[in-house]
PDB file of N, CA and C in Angstrom:
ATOM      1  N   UNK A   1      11.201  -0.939 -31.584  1.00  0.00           N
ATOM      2  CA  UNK A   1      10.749   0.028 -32.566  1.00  0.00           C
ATOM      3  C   UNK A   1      11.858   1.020 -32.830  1.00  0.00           C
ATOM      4  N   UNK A   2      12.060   1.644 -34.102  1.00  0.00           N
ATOM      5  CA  UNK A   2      13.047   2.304 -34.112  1.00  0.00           C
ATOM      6  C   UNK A   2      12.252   3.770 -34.892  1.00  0.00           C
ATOM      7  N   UNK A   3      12.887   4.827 -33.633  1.00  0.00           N
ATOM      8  CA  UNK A   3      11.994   6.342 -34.212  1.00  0.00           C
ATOM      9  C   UNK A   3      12.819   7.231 -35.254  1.00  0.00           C
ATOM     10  N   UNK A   4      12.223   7.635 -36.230  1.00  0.00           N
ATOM     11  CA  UNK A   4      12.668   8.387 -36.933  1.00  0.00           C
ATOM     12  C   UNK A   4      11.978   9.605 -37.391  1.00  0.00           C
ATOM     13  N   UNK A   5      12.269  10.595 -37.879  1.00  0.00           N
ATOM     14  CA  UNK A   5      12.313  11.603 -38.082  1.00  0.00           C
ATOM     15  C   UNK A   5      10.347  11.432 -38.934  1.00  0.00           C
ATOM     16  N   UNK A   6       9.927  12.458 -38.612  1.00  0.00           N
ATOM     17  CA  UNK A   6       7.849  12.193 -40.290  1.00  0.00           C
ATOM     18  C   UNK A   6       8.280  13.222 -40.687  1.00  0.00           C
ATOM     19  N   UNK A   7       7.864  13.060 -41.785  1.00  0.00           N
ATOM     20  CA  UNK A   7       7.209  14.526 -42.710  1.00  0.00           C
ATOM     21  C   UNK A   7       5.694  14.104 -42.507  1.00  0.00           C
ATOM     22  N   UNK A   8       5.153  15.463 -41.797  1.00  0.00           N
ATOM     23  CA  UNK A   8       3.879  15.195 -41.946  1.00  0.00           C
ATOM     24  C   UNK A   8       2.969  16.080 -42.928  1.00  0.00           C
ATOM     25  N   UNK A   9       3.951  16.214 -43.928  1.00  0.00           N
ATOM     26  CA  UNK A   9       2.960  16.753 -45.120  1.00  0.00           C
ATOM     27  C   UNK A   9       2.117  15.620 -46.118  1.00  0.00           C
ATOM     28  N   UNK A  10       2.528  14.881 -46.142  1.00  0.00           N
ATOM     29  CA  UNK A  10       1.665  13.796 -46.922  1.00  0.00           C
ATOM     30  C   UNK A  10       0.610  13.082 -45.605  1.00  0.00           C
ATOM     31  N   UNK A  11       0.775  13.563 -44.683  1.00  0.00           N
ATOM     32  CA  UNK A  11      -0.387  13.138 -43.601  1.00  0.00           C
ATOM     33  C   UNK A  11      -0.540  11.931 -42.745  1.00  0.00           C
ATOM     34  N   UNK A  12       0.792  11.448 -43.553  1.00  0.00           N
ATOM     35  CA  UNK A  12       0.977   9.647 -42.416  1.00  0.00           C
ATOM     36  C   UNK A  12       1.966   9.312 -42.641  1.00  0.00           C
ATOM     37  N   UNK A  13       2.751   8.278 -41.769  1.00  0.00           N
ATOM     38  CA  UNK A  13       4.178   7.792 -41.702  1.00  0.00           C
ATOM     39  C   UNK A  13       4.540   6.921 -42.986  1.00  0.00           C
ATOM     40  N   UNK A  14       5.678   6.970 -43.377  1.00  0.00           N
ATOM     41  CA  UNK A  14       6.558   6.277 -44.486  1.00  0.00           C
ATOM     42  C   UNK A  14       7.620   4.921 -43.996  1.00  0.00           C
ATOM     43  N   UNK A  15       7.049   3.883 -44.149  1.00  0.00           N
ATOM     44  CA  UNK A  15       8.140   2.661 -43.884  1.00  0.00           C
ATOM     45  C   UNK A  15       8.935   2.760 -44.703  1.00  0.00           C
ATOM     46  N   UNK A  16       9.858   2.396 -44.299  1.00  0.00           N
ATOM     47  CA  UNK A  16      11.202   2.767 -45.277  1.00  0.00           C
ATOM     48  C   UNK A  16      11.511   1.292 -45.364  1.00  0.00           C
ATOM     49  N   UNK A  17      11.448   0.006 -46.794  1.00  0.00           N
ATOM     50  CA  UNK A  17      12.067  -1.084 -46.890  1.00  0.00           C
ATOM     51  C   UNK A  17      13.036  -1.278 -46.704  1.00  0.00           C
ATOM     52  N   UNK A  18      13.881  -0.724 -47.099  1.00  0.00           N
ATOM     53  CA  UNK A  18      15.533  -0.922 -46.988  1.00  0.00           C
ATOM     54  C   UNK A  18      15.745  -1.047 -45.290  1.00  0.00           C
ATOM     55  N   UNK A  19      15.271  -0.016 -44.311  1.00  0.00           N
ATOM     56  CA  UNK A  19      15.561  -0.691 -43.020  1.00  0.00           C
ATOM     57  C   UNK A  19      14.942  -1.473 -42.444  1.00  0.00           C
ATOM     58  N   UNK A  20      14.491  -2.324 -43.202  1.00  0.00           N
ATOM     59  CA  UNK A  20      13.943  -3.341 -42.464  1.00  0.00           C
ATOM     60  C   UNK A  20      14.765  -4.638 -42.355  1.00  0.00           C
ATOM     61  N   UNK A  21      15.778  -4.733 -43.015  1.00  0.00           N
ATOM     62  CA  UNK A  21      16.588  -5.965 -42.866  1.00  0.00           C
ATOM     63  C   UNK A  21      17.377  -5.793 -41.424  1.00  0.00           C
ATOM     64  N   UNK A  22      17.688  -4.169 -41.278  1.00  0.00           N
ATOM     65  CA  UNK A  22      18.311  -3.992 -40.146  1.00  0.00           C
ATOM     66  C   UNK A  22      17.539  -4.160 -38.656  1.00  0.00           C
ATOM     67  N   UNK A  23      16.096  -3.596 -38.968  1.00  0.00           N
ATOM     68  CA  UNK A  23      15.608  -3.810 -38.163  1.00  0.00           C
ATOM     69  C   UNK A  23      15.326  -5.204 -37.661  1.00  0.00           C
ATOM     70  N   UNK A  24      15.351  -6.312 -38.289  1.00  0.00           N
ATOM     71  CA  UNK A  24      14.984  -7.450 -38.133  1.00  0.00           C
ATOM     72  C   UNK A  24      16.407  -8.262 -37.530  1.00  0.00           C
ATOM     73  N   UNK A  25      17.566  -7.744 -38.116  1.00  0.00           N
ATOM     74  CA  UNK A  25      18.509  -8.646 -37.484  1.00  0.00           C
ATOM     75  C   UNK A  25      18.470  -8.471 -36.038  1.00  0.00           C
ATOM     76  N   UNK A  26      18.130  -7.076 -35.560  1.00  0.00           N
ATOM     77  CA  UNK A  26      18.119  -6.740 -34.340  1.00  0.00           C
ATOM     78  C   UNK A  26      17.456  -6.907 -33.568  1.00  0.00           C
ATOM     79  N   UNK A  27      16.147  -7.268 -34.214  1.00  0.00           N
ATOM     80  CA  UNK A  27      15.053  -7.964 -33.444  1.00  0.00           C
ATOM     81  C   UNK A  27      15.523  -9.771 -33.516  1.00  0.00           C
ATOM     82  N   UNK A  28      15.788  -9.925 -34.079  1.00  0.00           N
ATOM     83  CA  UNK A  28      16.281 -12.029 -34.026  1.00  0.00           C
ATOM     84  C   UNK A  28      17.725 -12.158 -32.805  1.00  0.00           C
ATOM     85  N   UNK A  29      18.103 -10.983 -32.476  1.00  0.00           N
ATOM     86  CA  UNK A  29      19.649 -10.813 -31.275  1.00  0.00           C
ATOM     87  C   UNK A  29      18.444 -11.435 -29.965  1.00  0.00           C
ATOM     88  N   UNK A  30      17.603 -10.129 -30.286  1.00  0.00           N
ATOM     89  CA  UNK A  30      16.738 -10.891 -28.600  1.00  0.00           C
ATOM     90  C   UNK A  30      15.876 -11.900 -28.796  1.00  0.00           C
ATOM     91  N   UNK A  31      14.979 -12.191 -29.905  1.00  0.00           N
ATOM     92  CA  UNK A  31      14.186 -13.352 -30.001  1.00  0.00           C
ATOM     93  C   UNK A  31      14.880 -14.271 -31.212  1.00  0.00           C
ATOM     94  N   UNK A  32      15.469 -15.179 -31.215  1.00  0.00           N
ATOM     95  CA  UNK A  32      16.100 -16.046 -32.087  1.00  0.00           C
ATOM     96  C   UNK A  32      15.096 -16.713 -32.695  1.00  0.00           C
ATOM     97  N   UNK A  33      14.236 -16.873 -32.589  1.00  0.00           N
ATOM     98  CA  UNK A  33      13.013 -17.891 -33.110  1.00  0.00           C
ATOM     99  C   UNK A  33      12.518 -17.349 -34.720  1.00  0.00           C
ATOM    100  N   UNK A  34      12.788 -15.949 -34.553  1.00  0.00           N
ATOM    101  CA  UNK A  34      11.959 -15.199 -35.527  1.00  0.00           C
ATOM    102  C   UNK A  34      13.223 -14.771 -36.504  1.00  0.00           C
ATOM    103  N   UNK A  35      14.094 -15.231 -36.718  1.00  0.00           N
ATOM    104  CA  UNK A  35      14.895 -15.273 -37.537  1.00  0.00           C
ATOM    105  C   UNK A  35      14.960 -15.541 -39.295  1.00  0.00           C
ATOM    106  N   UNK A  36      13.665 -16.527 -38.934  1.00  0.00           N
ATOM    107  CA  UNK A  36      13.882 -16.849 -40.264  1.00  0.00           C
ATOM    108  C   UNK A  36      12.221 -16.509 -41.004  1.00  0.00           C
ATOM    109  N   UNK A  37      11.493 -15.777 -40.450  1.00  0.00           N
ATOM    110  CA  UNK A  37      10.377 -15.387 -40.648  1.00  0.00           C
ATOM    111  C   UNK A  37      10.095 -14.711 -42.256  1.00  0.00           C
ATOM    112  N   UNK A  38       8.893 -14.825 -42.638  1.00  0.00           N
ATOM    113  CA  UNK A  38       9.049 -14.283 -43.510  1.00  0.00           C
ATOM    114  C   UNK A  38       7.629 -12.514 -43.523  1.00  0.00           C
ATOM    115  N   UNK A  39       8.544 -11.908 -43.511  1.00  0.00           N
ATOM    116  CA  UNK A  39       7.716 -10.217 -43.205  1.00  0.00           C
ATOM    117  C   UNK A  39       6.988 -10.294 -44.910  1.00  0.00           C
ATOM    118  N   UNK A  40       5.380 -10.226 -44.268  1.00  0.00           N
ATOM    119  CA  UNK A  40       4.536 -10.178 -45.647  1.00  0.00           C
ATOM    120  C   UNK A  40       3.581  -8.526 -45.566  1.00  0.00           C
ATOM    121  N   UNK A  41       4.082  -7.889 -44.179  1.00  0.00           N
ATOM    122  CA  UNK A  41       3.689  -6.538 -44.357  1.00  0.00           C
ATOM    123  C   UNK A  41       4.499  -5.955 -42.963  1.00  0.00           C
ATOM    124  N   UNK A  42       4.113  -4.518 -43.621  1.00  0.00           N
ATOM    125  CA  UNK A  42       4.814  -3.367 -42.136  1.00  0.00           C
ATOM    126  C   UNK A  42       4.178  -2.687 -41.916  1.00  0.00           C
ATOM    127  N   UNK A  43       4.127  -1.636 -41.360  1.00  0.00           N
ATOM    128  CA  UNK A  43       3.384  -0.678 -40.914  1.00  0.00           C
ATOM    129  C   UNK A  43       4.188   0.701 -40.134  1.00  0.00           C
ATOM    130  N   UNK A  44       3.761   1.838 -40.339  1.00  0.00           N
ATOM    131  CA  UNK A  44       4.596   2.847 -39.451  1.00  0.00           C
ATOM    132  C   UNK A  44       3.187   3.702 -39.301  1.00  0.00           C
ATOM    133  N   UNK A  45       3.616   4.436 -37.813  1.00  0.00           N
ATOM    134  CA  UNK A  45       2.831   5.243 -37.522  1.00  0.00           C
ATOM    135  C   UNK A  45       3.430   6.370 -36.945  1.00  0.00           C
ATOM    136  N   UNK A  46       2.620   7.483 -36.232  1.00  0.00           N
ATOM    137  CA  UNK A  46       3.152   8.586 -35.589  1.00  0.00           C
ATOM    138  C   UNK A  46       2.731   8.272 -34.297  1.00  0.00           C
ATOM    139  N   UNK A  47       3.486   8.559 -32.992  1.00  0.00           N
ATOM    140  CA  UNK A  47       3.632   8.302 -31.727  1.00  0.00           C
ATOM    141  C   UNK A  47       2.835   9.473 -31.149  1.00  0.00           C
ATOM    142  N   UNK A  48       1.971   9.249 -30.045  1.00  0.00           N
ATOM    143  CA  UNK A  48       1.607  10.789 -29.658  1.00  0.00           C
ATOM    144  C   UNK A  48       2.855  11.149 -28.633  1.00  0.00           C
ATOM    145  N   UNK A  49       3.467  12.036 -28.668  1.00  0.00           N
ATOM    146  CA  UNK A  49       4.092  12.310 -27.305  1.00  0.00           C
ATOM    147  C   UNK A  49       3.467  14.258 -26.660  1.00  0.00           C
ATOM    148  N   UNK A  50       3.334  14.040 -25.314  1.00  0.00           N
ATOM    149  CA  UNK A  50       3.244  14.897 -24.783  1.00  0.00           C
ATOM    150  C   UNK A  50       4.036  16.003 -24.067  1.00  0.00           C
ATOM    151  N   UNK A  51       4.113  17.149 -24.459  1.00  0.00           N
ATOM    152  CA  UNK A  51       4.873  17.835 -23.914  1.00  0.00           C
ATOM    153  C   UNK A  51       5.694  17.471 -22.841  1.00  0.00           C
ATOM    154  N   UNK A  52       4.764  16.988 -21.461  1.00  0.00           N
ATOM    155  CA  UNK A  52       5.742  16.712 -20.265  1.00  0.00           C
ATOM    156  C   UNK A  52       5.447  15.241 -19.704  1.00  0.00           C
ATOM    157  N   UNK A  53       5.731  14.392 -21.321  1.00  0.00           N
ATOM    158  CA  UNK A  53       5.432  13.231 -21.413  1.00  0.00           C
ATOM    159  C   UNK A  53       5.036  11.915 -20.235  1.00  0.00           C
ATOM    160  N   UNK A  54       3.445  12.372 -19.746  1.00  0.00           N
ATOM    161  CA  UNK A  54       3.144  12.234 -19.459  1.00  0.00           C
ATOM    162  C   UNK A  54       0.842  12.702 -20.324  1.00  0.00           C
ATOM    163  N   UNK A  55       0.365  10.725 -20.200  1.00  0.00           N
ATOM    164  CA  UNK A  55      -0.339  11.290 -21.179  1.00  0.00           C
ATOM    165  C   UNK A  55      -1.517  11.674 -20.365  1.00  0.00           C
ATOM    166  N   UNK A  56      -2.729  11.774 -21.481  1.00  0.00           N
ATOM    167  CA  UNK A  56      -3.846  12.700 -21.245  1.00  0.00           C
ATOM    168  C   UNK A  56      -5.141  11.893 -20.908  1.00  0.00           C
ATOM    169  N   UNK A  57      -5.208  11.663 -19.460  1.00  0.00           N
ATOM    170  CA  UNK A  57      -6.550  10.699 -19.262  1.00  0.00           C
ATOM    171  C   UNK A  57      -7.856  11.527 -18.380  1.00  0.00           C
ATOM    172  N   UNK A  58      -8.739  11.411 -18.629  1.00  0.00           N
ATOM    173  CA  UNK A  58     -10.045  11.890 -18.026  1.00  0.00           C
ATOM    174  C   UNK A  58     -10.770  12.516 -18.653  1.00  0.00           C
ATOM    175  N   UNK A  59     -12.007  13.643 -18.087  1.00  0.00           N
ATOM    176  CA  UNK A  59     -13.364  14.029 -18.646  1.00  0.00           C
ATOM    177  C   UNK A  59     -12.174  15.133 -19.961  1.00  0.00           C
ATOM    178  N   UNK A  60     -13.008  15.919 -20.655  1.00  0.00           N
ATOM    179  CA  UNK A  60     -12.828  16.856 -21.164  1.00  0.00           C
ATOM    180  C   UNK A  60     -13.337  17.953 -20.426  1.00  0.00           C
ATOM    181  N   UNK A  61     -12.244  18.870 -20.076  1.00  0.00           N
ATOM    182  CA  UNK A  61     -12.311  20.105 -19.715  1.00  0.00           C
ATOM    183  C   UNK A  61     -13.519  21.005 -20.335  1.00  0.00           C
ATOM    184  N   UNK A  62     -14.029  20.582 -21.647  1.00  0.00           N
ATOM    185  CA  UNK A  62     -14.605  21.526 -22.279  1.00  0.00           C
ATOM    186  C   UNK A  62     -16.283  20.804 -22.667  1.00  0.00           C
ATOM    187  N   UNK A  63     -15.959  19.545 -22.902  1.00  0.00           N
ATOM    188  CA  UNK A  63     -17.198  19.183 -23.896  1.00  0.00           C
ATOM    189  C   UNK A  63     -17.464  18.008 -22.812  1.00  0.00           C
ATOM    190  N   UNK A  64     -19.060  18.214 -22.476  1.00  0.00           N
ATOM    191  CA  UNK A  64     -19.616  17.062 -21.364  1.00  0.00           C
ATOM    192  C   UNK A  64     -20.227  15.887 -21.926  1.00  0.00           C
ATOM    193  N   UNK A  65     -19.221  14.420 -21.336  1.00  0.00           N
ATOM    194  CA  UNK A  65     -19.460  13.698 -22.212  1.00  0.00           C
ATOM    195  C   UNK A  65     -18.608  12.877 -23.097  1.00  0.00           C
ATOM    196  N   UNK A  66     -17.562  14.162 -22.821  1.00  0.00           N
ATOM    197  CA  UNK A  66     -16.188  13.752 -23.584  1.00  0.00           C
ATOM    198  C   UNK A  66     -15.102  13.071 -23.120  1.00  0.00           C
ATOM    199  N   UNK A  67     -14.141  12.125 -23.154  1.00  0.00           N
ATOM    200  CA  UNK A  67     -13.262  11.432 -22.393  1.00  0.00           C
ATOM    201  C   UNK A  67     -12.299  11.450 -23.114  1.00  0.00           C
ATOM    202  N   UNK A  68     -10.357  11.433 -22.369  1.00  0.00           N
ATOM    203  CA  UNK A  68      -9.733  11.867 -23.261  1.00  0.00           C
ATOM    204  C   UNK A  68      -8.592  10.558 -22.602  1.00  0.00           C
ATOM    205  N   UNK A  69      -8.079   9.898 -23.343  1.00  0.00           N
ATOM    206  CA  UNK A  69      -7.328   8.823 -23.090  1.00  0.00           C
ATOM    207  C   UNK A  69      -5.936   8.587 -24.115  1.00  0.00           C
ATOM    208  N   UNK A  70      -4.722   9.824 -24.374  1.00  0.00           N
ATOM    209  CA  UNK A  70      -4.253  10.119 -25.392  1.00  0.00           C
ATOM    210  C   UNK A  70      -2.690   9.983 -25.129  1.00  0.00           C
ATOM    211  N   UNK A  71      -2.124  10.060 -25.741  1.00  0.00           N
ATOM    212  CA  UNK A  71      -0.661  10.736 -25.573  1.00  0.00           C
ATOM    213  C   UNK A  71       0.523  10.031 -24.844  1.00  0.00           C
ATOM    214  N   UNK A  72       0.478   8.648 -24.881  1.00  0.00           N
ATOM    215  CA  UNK A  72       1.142   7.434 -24.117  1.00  0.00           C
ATOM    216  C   UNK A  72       2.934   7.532 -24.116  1.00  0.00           C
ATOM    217  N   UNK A  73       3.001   8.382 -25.657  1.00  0.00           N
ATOM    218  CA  UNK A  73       4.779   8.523 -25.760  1.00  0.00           C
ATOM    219  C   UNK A  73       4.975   7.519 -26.156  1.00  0.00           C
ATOM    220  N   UNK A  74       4.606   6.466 -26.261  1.00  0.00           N
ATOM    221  CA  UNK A  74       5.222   5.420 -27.182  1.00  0.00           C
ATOM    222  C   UNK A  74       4.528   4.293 -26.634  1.00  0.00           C
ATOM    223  N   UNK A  75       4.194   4.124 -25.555  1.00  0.00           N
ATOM    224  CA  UNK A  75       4.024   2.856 -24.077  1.00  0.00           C
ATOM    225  C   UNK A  75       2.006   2.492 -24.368  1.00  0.00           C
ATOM    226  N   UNK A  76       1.219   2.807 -24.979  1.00  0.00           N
ATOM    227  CA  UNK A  76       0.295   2.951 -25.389  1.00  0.00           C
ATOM    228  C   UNK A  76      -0.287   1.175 -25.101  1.00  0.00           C
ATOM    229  N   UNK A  77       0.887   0.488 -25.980  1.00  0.00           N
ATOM    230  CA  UNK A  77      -0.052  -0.834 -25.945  1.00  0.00           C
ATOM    231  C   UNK A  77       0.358  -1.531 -25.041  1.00  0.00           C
ATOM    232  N   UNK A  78       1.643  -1.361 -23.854  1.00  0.00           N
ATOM    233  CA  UNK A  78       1.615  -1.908 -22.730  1.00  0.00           C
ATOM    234  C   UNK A  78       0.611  -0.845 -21.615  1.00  0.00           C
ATOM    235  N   UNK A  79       0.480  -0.004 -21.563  1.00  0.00           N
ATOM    236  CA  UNK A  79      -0.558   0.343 -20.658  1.00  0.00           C
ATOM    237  C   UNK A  79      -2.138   0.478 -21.245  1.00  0.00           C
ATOM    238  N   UNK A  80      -2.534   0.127 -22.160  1.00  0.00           N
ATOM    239  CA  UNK A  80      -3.760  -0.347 -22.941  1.00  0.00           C
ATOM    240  C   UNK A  80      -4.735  -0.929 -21.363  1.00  0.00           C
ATOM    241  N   UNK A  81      -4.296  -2.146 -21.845  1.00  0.00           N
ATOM    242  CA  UNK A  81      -5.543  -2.890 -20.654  1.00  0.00           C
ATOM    243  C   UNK A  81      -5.463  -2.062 -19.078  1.00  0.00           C
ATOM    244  N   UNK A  82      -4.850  -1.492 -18.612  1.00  0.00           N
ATOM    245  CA  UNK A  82      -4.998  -1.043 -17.412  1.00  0.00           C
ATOM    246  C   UNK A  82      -5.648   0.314 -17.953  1.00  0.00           C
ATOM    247  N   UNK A  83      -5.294   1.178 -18.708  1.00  0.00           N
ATOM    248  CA  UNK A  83      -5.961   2.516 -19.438  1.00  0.00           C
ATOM    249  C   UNK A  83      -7.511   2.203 -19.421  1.00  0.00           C
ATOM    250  N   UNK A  84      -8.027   1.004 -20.422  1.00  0.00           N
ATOM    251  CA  UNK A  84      -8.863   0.974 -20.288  1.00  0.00           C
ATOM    252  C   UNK A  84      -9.894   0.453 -19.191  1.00  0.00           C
ATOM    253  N   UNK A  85      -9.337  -0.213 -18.203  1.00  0.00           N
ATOM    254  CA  UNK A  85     -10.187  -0.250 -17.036  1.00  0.00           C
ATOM    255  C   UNK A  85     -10.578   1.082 -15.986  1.00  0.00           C
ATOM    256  N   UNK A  86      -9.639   1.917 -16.193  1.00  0.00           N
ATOM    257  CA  UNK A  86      -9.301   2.794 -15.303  1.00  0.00           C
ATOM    258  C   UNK A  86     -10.655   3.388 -16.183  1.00  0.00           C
ATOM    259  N   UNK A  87     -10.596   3.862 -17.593  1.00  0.00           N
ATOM    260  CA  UNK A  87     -11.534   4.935 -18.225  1.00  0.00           C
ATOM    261  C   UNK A  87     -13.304   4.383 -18.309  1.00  0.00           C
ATOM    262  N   UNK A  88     -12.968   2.937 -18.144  1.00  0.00           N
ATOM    263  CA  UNK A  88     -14.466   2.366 -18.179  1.00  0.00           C
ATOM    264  C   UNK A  88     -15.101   2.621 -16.364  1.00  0.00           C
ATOM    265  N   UNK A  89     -14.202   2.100 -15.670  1.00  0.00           N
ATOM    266  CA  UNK A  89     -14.649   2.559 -14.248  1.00  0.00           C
ATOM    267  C   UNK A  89     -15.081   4.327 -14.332  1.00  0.00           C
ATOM    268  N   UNK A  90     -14.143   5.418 -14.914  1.00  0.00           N
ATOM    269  CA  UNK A  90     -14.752   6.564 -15.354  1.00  0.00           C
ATOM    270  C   UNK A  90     -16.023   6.875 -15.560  1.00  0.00           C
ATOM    271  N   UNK A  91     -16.134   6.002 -16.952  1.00  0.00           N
ATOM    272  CA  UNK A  91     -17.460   6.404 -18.005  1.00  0.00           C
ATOM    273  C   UNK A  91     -18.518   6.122 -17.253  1.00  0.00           C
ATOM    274  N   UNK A  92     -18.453   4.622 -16.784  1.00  0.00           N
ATOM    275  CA  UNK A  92     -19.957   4.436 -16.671  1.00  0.00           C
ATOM    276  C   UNK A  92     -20.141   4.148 -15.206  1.00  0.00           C
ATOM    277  N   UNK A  93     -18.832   4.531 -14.061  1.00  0.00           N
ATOM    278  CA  UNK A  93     -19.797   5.042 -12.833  1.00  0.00           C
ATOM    279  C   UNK A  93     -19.537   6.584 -12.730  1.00  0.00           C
ATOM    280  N   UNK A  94     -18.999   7.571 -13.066  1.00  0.00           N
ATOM    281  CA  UNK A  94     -18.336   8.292 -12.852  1.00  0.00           C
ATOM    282  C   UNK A  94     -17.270   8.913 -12.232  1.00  0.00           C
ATOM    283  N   UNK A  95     -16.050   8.109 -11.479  1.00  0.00           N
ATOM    284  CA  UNK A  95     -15.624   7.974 -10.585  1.00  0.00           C
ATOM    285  C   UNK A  95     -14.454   6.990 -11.338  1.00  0.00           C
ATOM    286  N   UNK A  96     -13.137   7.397 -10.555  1.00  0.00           N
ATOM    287  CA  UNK A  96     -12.109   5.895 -11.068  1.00  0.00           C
ATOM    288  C   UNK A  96     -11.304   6.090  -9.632  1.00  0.00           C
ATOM    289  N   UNK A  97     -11.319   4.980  -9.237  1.00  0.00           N
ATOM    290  CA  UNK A  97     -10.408   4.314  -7.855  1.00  0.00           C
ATOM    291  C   UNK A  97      -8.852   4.573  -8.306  1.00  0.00           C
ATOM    292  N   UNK A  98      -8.452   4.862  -9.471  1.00  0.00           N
ATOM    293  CA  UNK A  98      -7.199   5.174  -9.874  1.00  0.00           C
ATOM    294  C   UNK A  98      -6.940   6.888  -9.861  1.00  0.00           C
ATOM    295  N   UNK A  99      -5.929   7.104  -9.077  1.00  0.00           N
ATOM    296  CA  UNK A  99      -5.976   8.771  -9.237  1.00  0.00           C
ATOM    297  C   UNK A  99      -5.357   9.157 -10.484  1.00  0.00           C
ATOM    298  N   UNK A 100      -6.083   9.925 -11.211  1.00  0.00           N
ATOM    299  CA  UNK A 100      -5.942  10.497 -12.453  1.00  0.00           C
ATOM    300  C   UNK A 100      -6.029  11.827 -12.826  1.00  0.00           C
ATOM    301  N   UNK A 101      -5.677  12.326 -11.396  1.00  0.00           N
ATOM    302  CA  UNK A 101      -5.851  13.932 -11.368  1.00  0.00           C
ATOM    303  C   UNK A 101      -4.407  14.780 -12.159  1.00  0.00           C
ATOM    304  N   UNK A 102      -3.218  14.017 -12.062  1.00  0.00           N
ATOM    305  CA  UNK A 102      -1.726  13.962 -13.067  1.00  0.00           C
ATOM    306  C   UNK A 102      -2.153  14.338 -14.157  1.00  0.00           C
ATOM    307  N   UNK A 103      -3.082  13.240 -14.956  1.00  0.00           N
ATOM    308  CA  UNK A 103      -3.540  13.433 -16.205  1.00  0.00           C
ATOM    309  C   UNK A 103      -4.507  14.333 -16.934  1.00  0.00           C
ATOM    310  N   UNK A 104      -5.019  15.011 -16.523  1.00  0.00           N
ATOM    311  CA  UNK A 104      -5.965  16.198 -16.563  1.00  0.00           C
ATOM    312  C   UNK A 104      -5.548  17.017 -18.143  1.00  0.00           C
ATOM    313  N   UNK A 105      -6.227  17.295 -18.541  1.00  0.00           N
ATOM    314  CA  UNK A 105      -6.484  17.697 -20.161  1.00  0.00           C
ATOM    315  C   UNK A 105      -6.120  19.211 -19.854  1.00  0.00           C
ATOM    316  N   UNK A 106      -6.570  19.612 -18.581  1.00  0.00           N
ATOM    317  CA  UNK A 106      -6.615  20.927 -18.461  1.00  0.00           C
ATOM    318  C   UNK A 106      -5.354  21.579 -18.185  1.00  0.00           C
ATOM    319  N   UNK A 107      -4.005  20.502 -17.927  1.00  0.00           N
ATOM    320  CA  UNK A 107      -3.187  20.935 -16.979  1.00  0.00           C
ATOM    321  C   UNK A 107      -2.079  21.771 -17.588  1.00  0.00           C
ATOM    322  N   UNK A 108      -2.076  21.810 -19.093  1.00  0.00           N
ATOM    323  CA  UNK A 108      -1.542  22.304 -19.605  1.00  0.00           C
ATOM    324  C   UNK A 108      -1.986  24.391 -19.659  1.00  0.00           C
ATOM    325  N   UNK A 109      -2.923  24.570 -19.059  1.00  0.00           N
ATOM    326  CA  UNK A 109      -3.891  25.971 -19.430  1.00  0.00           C
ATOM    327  C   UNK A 109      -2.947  26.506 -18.157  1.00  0.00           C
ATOM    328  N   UNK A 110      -2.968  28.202 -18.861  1.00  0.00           N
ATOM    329  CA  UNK A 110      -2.226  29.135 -17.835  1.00  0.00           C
ATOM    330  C   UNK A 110      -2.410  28.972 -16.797  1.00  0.00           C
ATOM    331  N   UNK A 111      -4.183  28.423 -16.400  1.00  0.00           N
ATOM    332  CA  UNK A 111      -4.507  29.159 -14.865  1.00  0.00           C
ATOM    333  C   UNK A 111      -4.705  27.616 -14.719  1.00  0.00           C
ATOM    334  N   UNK A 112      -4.562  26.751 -14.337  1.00  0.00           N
ATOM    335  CA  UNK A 112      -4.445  25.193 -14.067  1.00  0.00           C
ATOM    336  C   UNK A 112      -3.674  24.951 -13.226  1.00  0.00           C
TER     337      UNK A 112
END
């Protein structure tokens, strides 16, 4: 993936066509297979990153009920399936065998 700069006044990310030829040669260096592919769409988004990038998993500090599973920095869809086991063991026993006390919503507050 290659990061670049949002304007987030229009409210969502801008693919830029023109780098996509670049992006693609550089992706066919490590996978050769996909070289000759033909790209029939793209997509760009905004990354959450967290202050002390490190993201945001457990209850909500504030609202009961609430679960907060956010802010991955980029790593989102390789830690996906383990995220979500960890937050389902959460939800529906209340409790996760994974310590997730790091991740705390709250940890950012003065007195935390």
């Amino acid at each position: 993936a290659e990061r670049v700069s949002v304007d987030l006044d229009p409210g969502h990310a801008i693919a830029d066509p023109m780098r996509l030829p670049l992006q693609l040669r550089a992706v066919a260096r490590l996978l050769p297979a996909i070289a000759k592919v033909a790209v029939i769409r793209t997509w760009s988004g905004c990354e959450g990153y967290v202050r002390d990038m490190l993201p945001v998993m457990g209850r909500s500090a504030t609202t009961p009920g609430l679960f907060h599973a956010f802010g991955f920095c980029g790593h989102g869809f390789q830690l996906g399936p383990g995220v979500g086991d960890a937050m389902a063991e959460l939800i529906t026993t209340g409790r996760c065998e994974t310590p997730l006390d790091d991740f705390r919503v709250d940890r950012f507050d003065c007195a935390a």
